[in-house]
PDB file of N, CA and C in Angstrom:
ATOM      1  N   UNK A   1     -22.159  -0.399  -6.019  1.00  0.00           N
ATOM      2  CA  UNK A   1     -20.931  -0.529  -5.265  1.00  0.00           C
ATOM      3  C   UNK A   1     -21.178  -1.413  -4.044  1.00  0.00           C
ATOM      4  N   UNK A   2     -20.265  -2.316  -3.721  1.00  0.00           N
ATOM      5  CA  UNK A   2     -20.475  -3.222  -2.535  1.00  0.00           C
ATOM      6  C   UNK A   2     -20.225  -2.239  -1.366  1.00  0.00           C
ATOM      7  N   UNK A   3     -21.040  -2.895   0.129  1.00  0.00           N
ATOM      8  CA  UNK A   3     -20.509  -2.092   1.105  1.00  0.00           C
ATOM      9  C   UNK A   3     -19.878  -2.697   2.079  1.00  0.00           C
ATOM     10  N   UNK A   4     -18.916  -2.478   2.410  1.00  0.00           N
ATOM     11  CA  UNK A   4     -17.741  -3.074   3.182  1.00  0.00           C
ATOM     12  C   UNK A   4     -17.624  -2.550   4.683  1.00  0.00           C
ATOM     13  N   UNK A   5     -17.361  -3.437   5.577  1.00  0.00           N
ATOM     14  CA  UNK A   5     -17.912  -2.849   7.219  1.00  0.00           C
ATOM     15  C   UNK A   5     -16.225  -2.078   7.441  1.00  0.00           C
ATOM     16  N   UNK A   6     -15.083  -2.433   6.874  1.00  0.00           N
ATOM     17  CA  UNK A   6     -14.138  -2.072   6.857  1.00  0.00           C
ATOM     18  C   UNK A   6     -13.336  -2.616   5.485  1.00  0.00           C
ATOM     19  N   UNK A   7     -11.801  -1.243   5.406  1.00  0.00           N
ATOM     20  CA  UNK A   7     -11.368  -1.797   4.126  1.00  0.00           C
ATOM     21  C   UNK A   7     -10.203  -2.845   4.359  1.00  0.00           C
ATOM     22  N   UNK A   8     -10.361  -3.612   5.074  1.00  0.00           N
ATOM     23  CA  UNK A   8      -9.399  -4.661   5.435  1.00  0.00           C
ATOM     24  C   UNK A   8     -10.315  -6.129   4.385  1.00  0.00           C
ATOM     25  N   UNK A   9     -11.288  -5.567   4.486  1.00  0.00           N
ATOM     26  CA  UNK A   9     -12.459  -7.070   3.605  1.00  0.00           C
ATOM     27  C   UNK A   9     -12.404  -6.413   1.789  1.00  0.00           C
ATOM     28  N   UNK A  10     -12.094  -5.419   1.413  1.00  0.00           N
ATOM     29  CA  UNK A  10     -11.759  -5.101   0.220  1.00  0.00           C
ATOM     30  C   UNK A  10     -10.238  -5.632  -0.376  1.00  0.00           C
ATOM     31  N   UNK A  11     -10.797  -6.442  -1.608  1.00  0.00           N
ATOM     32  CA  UNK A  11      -9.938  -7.364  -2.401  1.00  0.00           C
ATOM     33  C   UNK A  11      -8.868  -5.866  -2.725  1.00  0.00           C
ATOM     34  N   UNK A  12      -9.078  -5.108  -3.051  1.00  0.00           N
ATOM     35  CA  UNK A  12      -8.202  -4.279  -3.953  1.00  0.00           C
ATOM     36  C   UNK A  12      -7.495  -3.855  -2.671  1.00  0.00           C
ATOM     37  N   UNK A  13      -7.493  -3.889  -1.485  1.00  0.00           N
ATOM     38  CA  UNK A  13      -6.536  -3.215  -0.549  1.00  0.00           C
ATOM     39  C   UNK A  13      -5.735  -4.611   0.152  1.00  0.00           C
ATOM     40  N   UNK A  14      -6.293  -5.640   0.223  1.00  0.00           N
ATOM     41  CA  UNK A  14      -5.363  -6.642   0.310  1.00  0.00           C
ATOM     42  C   UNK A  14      -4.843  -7.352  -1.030  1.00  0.00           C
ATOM     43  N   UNK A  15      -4.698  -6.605  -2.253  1.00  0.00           N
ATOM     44  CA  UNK A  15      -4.087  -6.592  -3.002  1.00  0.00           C
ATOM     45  C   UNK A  15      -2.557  -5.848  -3.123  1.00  0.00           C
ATOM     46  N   UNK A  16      -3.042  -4.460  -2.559  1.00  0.00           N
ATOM     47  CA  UNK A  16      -2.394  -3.727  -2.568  1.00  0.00           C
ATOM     48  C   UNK A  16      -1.027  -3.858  -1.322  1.00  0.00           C
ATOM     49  N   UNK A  17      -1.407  -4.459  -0.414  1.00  0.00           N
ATOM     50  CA  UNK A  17      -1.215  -4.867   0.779  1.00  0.00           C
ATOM     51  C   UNK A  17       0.343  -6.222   0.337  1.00  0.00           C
ATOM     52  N   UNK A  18      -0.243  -7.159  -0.100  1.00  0.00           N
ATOM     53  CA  UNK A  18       1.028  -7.779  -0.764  1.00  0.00           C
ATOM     54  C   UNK A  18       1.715  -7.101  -2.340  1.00  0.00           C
ATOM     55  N   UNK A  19       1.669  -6.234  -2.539  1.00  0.00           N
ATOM     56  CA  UNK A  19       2.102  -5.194  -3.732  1.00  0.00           C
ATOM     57  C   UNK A  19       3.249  -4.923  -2.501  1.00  0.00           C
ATOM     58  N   UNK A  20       2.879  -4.326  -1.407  1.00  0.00           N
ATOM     59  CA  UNK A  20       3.767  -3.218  -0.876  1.00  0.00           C
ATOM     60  C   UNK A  20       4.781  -4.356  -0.174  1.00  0.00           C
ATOM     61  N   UNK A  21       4.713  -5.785   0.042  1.00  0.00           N
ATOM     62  CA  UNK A  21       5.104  -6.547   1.033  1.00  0.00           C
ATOM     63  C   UNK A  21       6.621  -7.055  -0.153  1.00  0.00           C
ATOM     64  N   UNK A  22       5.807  -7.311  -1.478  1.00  0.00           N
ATOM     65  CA  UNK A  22       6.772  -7.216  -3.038  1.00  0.00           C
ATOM     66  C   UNK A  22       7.437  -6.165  -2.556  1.00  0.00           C
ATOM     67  N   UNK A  23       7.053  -4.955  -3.026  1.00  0.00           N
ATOM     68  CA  UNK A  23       8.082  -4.217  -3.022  1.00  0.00           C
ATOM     69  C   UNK A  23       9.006  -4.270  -2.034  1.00  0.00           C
ATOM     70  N   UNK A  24       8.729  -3.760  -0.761  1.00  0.00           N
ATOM     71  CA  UNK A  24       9.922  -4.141   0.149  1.00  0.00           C
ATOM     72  C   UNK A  24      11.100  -5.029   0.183  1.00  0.00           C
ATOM     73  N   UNK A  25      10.630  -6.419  -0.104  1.00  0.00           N
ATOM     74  CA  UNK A  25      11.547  -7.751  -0.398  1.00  0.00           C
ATOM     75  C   UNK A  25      11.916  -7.219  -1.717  1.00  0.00           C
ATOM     76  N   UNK A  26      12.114  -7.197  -2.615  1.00  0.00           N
ATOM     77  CA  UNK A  26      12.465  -6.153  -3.544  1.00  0.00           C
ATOM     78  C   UNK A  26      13.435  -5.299  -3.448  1.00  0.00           C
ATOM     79  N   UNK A  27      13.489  -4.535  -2.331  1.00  0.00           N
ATOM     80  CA  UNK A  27      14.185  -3.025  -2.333  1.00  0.00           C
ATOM     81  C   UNK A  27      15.066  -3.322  -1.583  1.00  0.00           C
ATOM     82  N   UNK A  28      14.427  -4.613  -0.484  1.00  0.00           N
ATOM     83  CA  UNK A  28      15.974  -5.014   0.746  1.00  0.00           C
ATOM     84  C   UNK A  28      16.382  -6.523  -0.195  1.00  0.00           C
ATOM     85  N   UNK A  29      16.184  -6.921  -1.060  1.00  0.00           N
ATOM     86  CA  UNK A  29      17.184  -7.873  -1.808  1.00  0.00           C
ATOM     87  C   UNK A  29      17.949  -7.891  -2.897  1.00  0.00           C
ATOM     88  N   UNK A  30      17.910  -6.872  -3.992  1.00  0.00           N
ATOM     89  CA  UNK A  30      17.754  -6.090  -4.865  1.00  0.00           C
ATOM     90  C   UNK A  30      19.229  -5.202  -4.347  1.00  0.00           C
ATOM     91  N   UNK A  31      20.765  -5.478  -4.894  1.00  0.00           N
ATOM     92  CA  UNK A  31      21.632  -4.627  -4.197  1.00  0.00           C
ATOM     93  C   UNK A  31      21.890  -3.131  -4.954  1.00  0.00           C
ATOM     94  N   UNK A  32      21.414  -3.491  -6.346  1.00  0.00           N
ATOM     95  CA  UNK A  32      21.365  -1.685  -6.693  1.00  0.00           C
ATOM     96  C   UNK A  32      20.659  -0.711  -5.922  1.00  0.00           C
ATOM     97  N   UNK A  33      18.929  -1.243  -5.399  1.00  0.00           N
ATOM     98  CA  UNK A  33      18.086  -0.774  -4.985  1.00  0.00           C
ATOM     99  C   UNK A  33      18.476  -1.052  -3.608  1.00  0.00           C
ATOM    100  N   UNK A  34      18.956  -1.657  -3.006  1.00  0.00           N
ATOM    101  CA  UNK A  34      19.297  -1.332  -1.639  1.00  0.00           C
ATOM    102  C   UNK A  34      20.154  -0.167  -1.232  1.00  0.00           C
ATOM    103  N   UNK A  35      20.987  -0.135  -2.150  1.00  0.00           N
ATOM    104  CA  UNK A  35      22.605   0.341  -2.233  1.00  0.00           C
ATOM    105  C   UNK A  35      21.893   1.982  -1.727  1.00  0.00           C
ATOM    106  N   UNK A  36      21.020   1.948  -2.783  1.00  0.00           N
ATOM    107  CA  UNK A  36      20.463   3.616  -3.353  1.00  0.00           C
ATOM    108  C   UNK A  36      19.179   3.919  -2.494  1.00  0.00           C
ATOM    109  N   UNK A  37      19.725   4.473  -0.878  1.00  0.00           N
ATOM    110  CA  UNK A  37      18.952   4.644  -0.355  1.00  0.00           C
ATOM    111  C   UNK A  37      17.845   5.882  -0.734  1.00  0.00           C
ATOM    112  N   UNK A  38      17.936   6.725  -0.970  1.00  0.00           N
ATOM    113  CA  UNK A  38      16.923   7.303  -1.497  1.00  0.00           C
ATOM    114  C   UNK A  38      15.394   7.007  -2.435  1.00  0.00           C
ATOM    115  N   UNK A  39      16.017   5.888  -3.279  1.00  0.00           N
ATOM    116  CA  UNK A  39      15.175   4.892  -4.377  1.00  0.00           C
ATOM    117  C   UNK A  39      14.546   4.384  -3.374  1.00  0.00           C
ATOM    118  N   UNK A  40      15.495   3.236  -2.832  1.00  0.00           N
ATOM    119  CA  UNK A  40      14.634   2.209  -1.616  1.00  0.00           C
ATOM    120  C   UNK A  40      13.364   2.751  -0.760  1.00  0.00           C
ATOM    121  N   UNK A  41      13.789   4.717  -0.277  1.00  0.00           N
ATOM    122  CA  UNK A  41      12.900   5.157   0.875  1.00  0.00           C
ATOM    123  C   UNK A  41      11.443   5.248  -0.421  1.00  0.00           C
ATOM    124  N   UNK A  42      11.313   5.914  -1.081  1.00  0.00           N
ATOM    125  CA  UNK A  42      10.793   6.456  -1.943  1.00  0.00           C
ATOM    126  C   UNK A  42      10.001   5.134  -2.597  1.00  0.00           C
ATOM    127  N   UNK A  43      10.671   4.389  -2.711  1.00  0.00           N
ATOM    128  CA  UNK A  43       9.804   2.919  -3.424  1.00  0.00           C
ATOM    129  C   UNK A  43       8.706   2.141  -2.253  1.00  0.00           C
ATOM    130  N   UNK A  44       9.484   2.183  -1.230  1.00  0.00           N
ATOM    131  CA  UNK A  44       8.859   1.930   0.443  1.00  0.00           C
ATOM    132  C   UNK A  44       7.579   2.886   0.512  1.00  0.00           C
ATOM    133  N   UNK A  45       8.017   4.132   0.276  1.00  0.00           N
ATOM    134  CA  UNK A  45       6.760   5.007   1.119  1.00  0.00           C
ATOM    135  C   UNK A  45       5.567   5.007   0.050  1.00  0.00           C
ATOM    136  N   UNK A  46       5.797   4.592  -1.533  1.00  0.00           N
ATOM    137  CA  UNK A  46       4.666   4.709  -2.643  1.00  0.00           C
ATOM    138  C   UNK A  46       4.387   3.378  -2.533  1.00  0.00           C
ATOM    139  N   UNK A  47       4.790   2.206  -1.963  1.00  0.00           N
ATOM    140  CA  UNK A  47       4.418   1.346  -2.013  1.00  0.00           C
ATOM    141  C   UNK A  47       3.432   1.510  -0.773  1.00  0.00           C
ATOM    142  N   UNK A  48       3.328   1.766   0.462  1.00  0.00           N
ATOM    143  CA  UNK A  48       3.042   1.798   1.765  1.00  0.00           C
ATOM    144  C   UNK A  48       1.516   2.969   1.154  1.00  0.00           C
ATOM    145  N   UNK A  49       1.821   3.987   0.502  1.00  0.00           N
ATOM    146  CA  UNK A  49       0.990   4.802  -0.107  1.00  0.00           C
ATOM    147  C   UNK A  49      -0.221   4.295  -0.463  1.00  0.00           C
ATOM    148  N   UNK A  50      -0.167   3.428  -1.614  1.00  0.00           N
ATOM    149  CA  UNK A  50      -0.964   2.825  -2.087  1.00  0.00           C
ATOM    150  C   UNK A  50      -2.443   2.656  -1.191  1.00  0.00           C
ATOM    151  N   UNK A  51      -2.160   1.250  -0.108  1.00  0.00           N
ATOM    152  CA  UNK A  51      -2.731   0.737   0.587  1.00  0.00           C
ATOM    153  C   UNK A  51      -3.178   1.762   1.789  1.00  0.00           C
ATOM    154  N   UNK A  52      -2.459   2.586   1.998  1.00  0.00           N
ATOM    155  CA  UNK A  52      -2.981   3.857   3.155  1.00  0.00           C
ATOM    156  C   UNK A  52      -4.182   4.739   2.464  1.00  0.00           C
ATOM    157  N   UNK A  53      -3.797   4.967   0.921  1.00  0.00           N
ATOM    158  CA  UNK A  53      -4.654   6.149   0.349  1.00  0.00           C
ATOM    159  C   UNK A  53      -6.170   5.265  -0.072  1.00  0.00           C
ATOM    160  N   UNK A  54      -6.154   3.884  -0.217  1.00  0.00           N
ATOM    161  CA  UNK A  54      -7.099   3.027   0.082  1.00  0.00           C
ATOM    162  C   UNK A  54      -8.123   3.274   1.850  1.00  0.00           C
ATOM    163  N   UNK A  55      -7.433   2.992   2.151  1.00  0.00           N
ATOM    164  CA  UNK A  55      -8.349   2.745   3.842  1.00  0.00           C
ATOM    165  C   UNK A  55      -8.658   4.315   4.291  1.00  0.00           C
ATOM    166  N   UNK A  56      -7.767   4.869   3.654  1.00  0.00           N
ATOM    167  CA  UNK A  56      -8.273   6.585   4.247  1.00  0.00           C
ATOM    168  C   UNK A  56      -9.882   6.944   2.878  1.00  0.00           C
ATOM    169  N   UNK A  57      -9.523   6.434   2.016  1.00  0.00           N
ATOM    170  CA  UNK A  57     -10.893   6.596   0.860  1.00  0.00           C
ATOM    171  C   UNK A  57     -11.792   6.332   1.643  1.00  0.00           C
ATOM    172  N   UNK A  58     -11.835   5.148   2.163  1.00  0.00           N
ATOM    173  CA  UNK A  58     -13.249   4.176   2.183  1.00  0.00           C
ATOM    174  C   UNK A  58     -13.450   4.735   3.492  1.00  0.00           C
ATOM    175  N   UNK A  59     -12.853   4.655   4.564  1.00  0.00           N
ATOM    176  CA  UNK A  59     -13.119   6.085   5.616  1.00  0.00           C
ATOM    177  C   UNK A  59     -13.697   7.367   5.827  1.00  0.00           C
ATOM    178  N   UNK A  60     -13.239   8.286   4.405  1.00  0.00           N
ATOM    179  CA  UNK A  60     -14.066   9.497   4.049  1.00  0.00           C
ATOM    180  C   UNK A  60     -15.430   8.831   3.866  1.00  0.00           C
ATOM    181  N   UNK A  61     -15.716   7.945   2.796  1.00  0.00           N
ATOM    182  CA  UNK A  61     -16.685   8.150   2.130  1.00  0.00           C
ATOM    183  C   UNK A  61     -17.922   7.407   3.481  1.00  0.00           C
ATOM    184  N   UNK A  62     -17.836   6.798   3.911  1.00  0.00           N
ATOM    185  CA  UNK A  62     -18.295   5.682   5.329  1.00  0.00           C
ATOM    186  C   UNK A  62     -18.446   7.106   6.302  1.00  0.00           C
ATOM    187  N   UNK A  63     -18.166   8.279   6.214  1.00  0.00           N
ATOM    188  CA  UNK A  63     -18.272   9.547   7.317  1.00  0.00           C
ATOM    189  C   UNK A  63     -19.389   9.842   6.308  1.00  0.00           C
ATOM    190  N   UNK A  64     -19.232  10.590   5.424  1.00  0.00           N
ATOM    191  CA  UNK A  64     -20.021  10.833   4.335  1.00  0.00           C
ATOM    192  C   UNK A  64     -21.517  10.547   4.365  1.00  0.00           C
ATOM    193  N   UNK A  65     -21.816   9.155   4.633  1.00  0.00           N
ATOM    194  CA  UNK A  65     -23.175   8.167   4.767  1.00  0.00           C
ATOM    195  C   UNK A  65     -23.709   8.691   5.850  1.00  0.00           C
TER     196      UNK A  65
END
């Protein structure tokens, strides 16, 4: 496994990072999915998810060491 001084230098979280930036532009251009605020919050916060449950991983495991 590579070791990373932070997860801002990990490909898979600045992957994830424009995933969530998609979705958003997505959810505010998109007028079904705008319309339907509940969808929109919910698509926002699993998108935002993603990339948080990333940097909190690599955090545990970096205490861990």
């Amino acid at each position: 496994m590579a070791k990373y001084n932070s997860f801002v230098e990990m490909e898979v979280y600045q992957k994830a990072l424009q995933f969530g930036v998609k979705v958003y532009k997505l959810t505010l251009s998109n007028e079904k999915i705008a319309k339907d605020y509940g969808l929109k919050d919910q698509l926002q916060r699993a998108a935002l998810s993603i990339s948080n449950n990333i940097a909190e991983d690599l955090n545990v495991k970096q205490k861990r060491n």
